[in-house]
Protein backbone atom coordinates (compact mmCIF):
# COMPACT_ATOMS: atom_id res chain seq x y z
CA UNK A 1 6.25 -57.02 13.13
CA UNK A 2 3.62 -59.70 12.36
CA UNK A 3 0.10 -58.76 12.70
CA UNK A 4 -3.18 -60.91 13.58
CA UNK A 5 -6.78 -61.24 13.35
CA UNK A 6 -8.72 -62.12 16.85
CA UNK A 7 -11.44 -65.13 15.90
CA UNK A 8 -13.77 -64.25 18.83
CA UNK A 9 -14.90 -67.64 19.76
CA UNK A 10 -17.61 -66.13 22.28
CA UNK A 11 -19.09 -64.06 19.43
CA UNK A 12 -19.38 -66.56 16.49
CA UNK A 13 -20.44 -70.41 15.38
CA UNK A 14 -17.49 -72.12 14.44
CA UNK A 15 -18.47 -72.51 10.67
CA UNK A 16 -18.33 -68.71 10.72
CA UNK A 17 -15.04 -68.18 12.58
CA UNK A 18 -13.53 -70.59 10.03
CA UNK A 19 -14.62 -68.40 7.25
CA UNK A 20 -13.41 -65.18 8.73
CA UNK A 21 -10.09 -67.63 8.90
CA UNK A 22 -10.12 -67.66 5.40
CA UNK A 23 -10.93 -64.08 4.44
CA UNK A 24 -8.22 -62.91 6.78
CA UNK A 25 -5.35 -65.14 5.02
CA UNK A 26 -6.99 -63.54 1.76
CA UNK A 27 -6.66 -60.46 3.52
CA UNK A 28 -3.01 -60.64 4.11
CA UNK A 29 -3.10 -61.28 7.78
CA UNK A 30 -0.24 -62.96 8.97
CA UNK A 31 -2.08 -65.31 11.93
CA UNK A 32 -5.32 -65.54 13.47
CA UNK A 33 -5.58 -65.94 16.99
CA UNK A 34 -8.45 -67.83 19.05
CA UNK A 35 -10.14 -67.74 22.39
CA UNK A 36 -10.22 -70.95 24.07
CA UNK A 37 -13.59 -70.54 26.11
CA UNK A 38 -16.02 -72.86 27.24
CA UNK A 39 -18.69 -70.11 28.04
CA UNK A 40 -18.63 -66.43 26.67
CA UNK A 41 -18.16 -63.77 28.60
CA UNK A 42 -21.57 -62.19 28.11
CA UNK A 43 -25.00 -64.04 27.45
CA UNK A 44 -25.71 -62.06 24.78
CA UNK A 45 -22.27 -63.34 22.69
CA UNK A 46 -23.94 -66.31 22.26
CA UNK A 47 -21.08 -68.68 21.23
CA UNK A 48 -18.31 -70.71 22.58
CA UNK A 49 -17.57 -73.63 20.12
CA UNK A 50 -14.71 -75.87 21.18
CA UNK A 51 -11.74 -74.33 20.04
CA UNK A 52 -9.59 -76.66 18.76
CA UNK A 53 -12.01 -78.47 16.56
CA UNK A 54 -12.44 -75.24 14.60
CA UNK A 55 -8.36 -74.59 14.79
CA UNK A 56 -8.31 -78.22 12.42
CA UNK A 57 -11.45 -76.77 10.11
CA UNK A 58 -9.26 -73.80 9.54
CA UNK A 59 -5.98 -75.43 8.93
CA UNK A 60 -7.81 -77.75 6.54
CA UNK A 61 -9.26 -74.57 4.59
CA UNK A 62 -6.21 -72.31 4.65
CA UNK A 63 -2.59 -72.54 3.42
CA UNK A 64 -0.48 -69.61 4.71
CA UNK A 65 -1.54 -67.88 7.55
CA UNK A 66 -0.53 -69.02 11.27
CA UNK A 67 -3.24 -70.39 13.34
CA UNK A 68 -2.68 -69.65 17.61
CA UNK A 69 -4.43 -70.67 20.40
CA UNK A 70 -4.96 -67.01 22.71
CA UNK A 71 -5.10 -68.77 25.04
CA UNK A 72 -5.67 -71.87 26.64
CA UNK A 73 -5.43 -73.24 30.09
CA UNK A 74 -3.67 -76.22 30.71
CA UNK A 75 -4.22 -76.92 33.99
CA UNK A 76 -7.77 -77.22 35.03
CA UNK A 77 -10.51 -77.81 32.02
CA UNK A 78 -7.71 -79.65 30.20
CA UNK A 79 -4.40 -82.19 31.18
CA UNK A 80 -1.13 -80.65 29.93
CA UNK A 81 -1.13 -84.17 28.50
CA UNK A 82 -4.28 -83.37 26.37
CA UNK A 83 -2.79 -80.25 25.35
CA UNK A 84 0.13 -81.33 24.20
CA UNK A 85 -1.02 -84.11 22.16
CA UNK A 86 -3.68 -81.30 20.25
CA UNK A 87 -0.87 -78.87 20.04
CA UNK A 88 1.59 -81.92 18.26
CA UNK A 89 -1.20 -82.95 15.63
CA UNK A 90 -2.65 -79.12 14.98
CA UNK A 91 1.38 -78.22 14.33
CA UNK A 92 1.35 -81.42 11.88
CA UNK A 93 -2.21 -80.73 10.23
CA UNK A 94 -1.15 -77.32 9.51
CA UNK A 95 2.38 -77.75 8.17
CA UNK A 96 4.44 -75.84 11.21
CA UNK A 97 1.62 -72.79 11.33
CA UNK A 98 0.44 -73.51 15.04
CA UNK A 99 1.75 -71.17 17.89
CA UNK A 100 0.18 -72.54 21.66
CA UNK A 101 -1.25 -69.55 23.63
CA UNK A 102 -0.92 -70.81 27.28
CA UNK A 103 -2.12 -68.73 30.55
CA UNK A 104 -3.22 -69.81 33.93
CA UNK A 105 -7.14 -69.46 33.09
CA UNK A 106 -10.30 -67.79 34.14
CA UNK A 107 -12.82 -69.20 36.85
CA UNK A 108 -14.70 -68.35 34.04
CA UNK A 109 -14.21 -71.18 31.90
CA UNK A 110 -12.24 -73.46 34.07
CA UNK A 111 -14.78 -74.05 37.35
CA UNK A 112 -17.20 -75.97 35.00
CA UNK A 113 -15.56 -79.57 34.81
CA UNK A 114 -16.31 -79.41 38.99
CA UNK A 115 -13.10 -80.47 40.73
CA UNK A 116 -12.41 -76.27 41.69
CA UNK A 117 -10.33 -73.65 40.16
CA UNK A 118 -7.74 -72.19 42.93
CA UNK A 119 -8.02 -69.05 44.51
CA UNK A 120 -4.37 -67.78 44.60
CA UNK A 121 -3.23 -67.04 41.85
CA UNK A 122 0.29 -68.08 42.89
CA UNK A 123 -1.11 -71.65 42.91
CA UNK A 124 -2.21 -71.07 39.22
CA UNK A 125 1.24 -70.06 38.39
CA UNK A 126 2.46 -72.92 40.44
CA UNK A 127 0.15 -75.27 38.28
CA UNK A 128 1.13 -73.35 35.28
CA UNK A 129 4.62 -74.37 35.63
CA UNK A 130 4.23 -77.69 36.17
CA UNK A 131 2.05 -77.72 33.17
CA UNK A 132 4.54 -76.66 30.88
CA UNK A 133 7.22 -78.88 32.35
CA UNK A 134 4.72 -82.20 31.53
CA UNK A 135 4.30 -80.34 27.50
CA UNK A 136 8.39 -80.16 27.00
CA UNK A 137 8.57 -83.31 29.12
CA UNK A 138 6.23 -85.51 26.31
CA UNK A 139 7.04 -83.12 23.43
CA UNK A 140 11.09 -85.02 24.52
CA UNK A 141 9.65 -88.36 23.15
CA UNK A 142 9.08 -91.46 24.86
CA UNK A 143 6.99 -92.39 27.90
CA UNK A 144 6.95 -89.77 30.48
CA UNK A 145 6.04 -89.78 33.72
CA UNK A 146 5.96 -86.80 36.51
CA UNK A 147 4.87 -86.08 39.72
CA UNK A 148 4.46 -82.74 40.70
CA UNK A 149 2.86 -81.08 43.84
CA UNK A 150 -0.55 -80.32 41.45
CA UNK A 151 -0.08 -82.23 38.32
CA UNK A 152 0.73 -85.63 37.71
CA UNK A 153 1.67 -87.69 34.46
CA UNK A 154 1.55 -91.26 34.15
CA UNK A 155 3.62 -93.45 31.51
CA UNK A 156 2.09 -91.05 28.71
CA UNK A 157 3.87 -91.03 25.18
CA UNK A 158 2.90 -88.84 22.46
CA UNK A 159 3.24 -90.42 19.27
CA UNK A 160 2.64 -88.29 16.65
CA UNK A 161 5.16 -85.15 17.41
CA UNK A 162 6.28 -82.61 14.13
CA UNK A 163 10.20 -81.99 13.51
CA UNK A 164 9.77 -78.69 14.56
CA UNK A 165 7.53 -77.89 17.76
CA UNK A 166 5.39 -75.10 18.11
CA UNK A 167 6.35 -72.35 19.80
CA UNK A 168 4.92 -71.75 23.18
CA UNK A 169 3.56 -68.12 24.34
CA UNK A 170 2.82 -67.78 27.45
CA UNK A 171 0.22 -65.17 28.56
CA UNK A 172 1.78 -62.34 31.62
CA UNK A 173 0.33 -59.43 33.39
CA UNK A 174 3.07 -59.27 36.10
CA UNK A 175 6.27 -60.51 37.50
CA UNK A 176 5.69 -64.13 38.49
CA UNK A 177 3.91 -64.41 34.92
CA UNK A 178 6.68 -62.77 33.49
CA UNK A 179 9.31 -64.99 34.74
CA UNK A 180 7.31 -68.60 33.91
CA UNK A 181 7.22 -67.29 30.42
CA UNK A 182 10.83 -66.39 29.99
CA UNK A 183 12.00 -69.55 31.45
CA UNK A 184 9.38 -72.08 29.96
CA UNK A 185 7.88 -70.02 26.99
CA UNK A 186 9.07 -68.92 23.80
CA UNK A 187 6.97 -66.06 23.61
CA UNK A 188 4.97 -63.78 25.51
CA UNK A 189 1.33 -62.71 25.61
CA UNK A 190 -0.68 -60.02 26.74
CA UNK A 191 -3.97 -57.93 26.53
CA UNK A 192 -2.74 -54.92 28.19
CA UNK A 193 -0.29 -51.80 26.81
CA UNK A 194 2.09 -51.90 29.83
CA UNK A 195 5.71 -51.75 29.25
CA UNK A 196 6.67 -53.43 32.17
CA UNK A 197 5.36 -56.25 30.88
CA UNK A 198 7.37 -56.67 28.14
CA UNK A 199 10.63 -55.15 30.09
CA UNK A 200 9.60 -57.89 33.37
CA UNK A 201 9.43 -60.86 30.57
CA UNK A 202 13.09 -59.55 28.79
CA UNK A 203 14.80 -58.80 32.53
CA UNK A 204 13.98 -62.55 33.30
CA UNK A 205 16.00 -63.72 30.13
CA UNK A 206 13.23 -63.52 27.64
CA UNK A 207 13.90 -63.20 23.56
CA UNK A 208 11.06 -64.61 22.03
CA UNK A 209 7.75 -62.91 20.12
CA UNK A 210 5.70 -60.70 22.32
CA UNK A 211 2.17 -61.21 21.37
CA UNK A 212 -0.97 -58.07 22.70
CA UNK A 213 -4.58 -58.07 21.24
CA UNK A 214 -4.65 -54.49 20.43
CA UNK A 215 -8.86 -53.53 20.94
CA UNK A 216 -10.58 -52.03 17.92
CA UNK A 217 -14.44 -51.57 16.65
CA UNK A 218 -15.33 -51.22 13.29
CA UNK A 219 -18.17 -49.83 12.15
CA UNK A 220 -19.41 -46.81 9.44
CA UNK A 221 -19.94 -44.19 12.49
CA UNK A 222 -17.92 -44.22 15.83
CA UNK A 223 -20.77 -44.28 18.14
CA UNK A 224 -22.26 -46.99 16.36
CA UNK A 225 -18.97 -49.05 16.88
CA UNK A 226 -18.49 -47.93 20.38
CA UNK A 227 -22.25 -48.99 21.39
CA UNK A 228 -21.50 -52.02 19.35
CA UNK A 229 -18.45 -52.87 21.95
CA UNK A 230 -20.42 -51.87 24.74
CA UNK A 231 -22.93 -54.46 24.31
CA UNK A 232 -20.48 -57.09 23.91
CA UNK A 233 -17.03 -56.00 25.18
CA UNK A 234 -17.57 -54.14 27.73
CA UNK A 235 -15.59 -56.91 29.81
CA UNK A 236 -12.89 -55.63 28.43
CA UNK A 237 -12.14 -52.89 30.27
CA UNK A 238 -12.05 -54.23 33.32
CA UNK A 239 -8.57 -55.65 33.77
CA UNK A 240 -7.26 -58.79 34.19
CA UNK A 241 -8.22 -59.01 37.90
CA UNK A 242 -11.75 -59.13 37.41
CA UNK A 243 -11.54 -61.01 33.63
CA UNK A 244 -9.43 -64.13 35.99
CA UNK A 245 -11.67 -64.46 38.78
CA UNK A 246 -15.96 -64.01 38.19
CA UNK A 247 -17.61 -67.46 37.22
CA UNK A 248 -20.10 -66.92 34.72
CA UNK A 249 -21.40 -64.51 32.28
CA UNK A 250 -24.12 -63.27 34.45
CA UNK A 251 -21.13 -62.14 36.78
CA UNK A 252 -19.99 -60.37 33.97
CA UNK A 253 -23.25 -58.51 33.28
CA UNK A 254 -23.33 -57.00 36.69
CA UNK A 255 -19.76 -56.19 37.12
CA UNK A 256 -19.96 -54.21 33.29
CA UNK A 257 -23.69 -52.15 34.24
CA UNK A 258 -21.73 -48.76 35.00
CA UNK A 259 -19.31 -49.17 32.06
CA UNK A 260 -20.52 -46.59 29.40
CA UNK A 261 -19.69 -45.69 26.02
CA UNK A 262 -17.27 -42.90 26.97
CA UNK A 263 -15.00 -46.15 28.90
CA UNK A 264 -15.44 -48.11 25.49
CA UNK A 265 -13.87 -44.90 23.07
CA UNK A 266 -10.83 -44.63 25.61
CA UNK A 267 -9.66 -48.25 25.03
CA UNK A 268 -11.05 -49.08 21.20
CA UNK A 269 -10.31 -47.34 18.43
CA UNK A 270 -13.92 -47.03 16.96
CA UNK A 271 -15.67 -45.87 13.83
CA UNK A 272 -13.58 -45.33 10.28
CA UNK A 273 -10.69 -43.08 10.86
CA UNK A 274 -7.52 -44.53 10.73
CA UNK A 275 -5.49 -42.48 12.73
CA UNK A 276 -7.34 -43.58 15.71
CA UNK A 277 -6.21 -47.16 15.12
CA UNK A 278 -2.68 -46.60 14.43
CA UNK A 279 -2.94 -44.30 17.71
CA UNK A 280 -4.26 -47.27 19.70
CA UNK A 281 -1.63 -49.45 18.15
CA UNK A 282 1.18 -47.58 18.31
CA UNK A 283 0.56 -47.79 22.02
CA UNK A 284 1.13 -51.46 22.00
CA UNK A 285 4.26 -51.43 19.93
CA UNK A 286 5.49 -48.75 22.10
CA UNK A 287 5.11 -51.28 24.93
CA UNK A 288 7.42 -53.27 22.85
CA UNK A 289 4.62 -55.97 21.59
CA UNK A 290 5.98 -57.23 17.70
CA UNK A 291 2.44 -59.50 17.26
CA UNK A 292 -0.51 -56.84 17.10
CA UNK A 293 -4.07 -58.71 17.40
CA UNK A 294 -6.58 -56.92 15.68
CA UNK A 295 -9.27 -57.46 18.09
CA UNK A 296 -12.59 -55.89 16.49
CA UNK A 297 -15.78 -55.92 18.65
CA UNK A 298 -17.61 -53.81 15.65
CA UNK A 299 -20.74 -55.60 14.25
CA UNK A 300 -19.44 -56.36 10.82
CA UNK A 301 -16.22 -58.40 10.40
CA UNK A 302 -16.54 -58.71 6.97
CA UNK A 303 -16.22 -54.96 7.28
CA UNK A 304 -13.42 -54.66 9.02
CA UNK A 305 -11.36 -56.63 7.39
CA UNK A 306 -12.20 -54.88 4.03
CA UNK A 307 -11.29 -51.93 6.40
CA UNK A 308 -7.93 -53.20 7.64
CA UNK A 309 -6.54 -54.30 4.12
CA UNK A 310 -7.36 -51.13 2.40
CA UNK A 311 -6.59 -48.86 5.39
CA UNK A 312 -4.78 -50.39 8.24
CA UNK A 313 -1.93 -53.15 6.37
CA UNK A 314 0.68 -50.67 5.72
CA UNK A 315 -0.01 -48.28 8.44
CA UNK A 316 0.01 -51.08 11.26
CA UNK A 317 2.62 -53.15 10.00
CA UNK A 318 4.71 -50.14 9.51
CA UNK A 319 4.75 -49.07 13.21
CA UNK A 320 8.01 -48.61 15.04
CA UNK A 321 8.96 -47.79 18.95
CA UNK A 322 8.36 -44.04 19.32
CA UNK A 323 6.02 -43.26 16.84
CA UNK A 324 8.62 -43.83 13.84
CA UNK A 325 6.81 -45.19 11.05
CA UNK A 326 8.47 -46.96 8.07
C-alpha cells in the first residue's frame, strides 16, 4: 500500500501547490498526484496552472516522494509525442520518481485548442490507444514514425530517455478502459470505489499498481468541511459521465445547483474524526485499489496534512481487503 496527496491544480497557484509538494514529502506521503487541467471545474476554484511546469518546480524542491501526473490526456490538448518527451525529462529531473497518469480526457479541458473533442467515447479509447502505442513506440529509441487511423507521428526521436521508464497508469471506469490499460498500461487509475474495476483491469491480464483518489474534507467541524466541498467539489459527485463530457465550468455550475450538503457527507469523509476516513478508505482498498489519493476539498491543507500525519499515516496505510487492519 502506497498512499498519496491530491495537488488540486484547479484550486491553487502553482507556487502554492509546490509547497504543499514539499510539506507532504515532510509529511511522509509517499507521492503526490496532479490534475492536468487547462480550466477548473468551477469558476470559483480559480486556478489551473500548467501542470507540468509545476511537476519540474516540485521535483527541483523535493527528494523522496513520487511525483504523478492524475491525469493527462494525450490525445487532443497535447501530441503523444509531446507527452512523451515531458514524461522522459520529468522521469530524469526527478531521479526515477515520475509515474504518467493517462486517460482519454474531458471536453472540459480538451475542446479549447479548437480542432473538436469526439463524441464517442469509443473513439477516445480508439485515440487513446494509439496514443500509447506512439509513447512505447519513441520511448523504443530512434526515429519513429506511425500512422494510425487518428494519430500520426512523423520521423520523431526522443533524445533524452532515463534507463528506467516511468510507469504508465492508465485511468478506467469500464471494460474497454479496462482492457487498454491492461494491455498498454502498467497501472491502473480510478476515481470511483467499484470493484469491477479493478477485477475488469486484472481479467484482461492486468498486474500492475491500481491507483483511486479516495475524497476527503478537512476541516475543525464536519459541516464546515462538507459546505467547504460543496462550494468547490460538488462536481464530484456526479460520475464520470457528466465529469467527461460538459465544456466549461459554467456547465458545471448548473449541472451541481441541486447537489446539497447531505450528497457531499455520503462521498467525503468530512470534519476531524478519523474513523470516518478510514471508513471511506477502506472502501477503496476493498475495491482492491493499493495507491489511496488523499483528495481533501477542506479549506485548510496545511491542516490536513497536520491531520493525516498525526491521525491518518498508520491507520490508512495499515488497511487491508475486508476490513483487516495491520
Amino acid at each position: 500500500m502506497q498512499i498519496g496527496y491530491k495537488l488540486a491544480a484547479e484550486a491553487f497557484g502553482p507556487a502554492e501547490l509546490v509547497r504543499q509538494a514539499v510539506l507532504a514529502e515532510q509529511a511522509g506521503f509517499d507521492f503526490v498526484e496532479i490534475s492536468d487541467h487547462y480550466h477548473p471545474w468551477l469558476d470559483n476554484q480559480g486556478h489551473s496552472p500548467f501542470a507540468w511546469t509545476v511537476l519540474g518546480g516540485i521535483a527541483a524542491k523535493t527528494s523522496r516522494i513520487g511525483l504523478a501526473t492524475g491525469v493527462t490526456c494525450p490525445t487532443v490538448r497535447y501530441h503523444p509525442a509531446i507527452v512523451a518527451q515531458a514524461a522522459a525529462t520529468l522521469a530524469l529531473l526527478s531521479d526515477g520518481r515520475f509515474v504518467l497518469g493517462v486517460g482519454s480526457g474531458e471536453r472540459l479541458n480538451e475542446h479549447v485548442v479548437g480542432v473538436g473533442f469526439p463524441d464517442a467515447v469509443s473513439t477516445r479509447h480508439e485515440m487513446l490507444r494509439e496514443a500509447l502505442e506512439i509513447i512505447r513506440l519513441l520511448w523504443s529509441g530512434g526515429y519513429r514514425s506511425y500512422d494510425g487511423k487518428h494519430l500520426r507521428l512523423e520521423d520523431a526521436r526522443v533524445f533524452d530517455l532515463p534507463e528506467e521508464l516511468p510507469l504508465i497508469a492508465v485511468a478506467a471506469s469500464g471494460g474497454a478502459s479496462t482492457r487498454i490499460a491492461a494491455e498498454l498500461g502498467d497501472g491502473l487509475f480510478a476515481n470511483e470505489d467499484k470493484p469491477e474495476i479493478v477485477r475488469q483491469y486484472r481479467d484482461a491480464g492486468g498486474d500492475g499498481p491500481c491507483y483511486a483518489e479516495v475524497p476527503m474534507a478537512w476541516a475543525p467541524d464536519e459541516r464546515t468541511a462538507a459546505k467547504a466541498a460543496l462550494d468547490t467539489s460538488r462536481w464530484a459527485v456526479t460520475g464520470w459521465k457528466v465529469m467527461s463530457e460538459l465544456p466549461n465550468p459554467v456547465n458545471f455550475d448548473a449541472a451541481t445547483s441541486t447537489v446539497r450538503e447531505e450528497d457531499i457527507l455520503a462521498k467525503f469523509a468530512c470534519g476531524t474524526d478519523p474513523a470516518r476516513y478510514v471508513e471511506v478508505a477502506q472502501q477503496f482498498v476493498d475495491a482492491g485499489f493499493d495507491r489511496l489519493v488523499m483528495q481533501n476539498a477542506g479549506p485548510d491543507p496545511d491542516g490536513f496534512i497536520d491531520f493525516y500525519q498525526r491521525e491518518l499515516a498508520g491507520r490508512i496505510a495499515g488497511l487491508k481487503p475486508g476490513g483487516d487492519r495491520a
